[in-house]
Protein backbone atom coordinates (compact mmCIF):
# COMPACT_ATOMS: atom_id res chain seq x y z
CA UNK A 1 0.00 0.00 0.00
CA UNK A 2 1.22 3.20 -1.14
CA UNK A 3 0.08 5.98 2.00
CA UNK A 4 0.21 10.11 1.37
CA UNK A 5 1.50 11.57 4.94
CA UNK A 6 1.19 15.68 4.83
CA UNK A 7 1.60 18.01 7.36
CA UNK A 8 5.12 16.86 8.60
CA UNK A 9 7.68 18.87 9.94
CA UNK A 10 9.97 20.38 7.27
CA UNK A 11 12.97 19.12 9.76
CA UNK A 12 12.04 15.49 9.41
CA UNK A 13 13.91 13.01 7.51
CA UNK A 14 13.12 10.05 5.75
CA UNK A 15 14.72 7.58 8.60
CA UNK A 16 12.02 9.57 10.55
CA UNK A 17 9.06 9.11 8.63
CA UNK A 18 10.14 5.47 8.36
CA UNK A 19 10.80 4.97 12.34
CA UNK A 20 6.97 6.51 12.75
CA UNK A 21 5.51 4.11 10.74
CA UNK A 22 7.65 0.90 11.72
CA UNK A 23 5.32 1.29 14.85
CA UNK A 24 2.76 -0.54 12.65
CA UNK A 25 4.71 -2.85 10.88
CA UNK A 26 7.28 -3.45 7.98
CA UNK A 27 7.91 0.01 5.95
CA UNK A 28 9.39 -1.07 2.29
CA UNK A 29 10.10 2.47 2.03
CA UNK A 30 9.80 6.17 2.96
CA UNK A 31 10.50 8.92 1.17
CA UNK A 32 10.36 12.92 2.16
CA UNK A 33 9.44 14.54 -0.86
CA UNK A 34 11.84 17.76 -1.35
CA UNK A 35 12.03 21.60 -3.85
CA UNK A 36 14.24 20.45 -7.00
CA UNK A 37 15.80 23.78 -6.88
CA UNK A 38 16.70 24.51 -2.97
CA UNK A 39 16.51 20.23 -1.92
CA UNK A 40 14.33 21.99 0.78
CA UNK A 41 11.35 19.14 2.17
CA UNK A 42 7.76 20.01 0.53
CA UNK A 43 6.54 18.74 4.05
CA UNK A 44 4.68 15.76 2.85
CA UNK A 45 5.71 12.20 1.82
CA UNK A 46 5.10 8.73 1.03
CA UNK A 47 5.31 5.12 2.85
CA UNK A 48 5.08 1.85 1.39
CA UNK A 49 3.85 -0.93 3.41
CA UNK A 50 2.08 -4.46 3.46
CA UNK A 51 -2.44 -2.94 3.38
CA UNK A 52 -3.39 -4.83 6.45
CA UNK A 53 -0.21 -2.72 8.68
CA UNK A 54 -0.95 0.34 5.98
CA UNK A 55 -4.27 0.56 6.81
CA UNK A 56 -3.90 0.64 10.79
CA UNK A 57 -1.15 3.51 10.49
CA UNK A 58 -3.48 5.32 8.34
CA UNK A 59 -6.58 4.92 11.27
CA UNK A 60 -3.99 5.58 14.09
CA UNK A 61 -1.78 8.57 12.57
CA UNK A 62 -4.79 10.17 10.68
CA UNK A 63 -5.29 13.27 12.60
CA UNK A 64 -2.31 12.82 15.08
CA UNK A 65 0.53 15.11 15.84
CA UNK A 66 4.01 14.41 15.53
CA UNK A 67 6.77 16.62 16.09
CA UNK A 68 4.05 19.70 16.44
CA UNK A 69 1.91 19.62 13.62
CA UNK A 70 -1.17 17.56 12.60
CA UNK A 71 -0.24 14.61 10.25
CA UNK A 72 -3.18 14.08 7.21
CA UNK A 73 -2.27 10.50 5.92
CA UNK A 74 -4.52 8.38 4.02
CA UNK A 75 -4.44 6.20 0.84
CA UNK A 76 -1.73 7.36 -1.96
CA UNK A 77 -3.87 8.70 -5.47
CA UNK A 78 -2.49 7.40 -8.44
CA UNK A 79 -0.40 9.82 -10.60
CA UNK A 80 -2.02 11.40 -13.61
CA UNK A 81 -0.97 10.02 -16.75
CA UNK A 82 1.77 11.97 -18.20
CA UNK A 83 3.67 12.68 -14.83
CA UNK A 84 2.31 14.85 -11.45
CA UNK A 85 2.98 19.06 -13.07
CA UNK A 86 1.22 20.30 -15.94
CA UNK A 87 3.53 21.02 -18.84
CA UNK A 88 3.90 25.13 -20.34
CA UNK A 89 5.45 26.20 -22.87
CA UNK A 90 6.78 29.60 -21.45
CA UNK A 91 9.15 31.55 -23.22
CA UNK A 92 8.92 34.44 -21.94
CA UNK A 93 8.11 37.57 -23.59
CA UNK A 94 4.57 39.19 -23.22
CA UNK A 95 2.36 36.42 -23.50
CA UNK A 96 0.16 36.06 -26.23
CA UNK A 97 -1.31 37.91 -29.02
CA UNK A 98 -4.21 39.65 -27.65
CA UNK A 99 -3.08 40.41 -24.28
CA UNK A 100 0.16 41.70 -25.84
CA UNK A 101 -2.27 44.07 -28.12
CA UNK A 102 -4.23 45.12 -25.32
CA UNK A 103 -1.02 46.55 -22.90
CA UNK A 104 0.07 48.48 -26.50
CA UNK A 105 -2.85 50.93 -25.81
């Protein structure tokens, strides 16, 4: 089972998030999810575990504070197909057509 944890602490680490949810059984993995640009955490995450275990930390840390802030953890969404950002084409400049038009006058 693939579980969504938000509202963590942007201090904690993945060994962290992992050693919270060992509590209710084996964790395949954890993973903080961090900024590309600054490596900075997002302060939210992702645990892998067996469903049975999965499904008691998501009833027992639902709701529950941990290291001062209220975790939100339930059930992983898939991703959308073609990746988790939309896609732009920005290349700067004004914009398009019309609204470029419209700041001329």
């Amino acid at each position: 089972m693939n579980i969504f944890v938000a509202g963590l602490s942007y201090q904690i680490s993945d060994a962290d998030l992992k050693e919270l949810f060992e509590e209710y059984g084996e964790v395949s993995s954890a993973k903080i999810i961090t900024d590309r640009e600054t490596r900075r955490s997002k302060g939210y995450g992702f645990v892998e575990m067996a469903d049975e275990d999965g499904q008691r930390a998501i009833d027992e840390l639902n709701g529950a504070e941990y290291d001062g802030r209220t975790l939100s953890v339930s059930v992983a969404r898939p991703r959308a197909e073609g990746g988790d950002r939309p896609r732009h084409n920005n290349r700067g400049g004004y914009g398009n057509r019309e609204n470029r038009d419209r700041n001329r006058y």
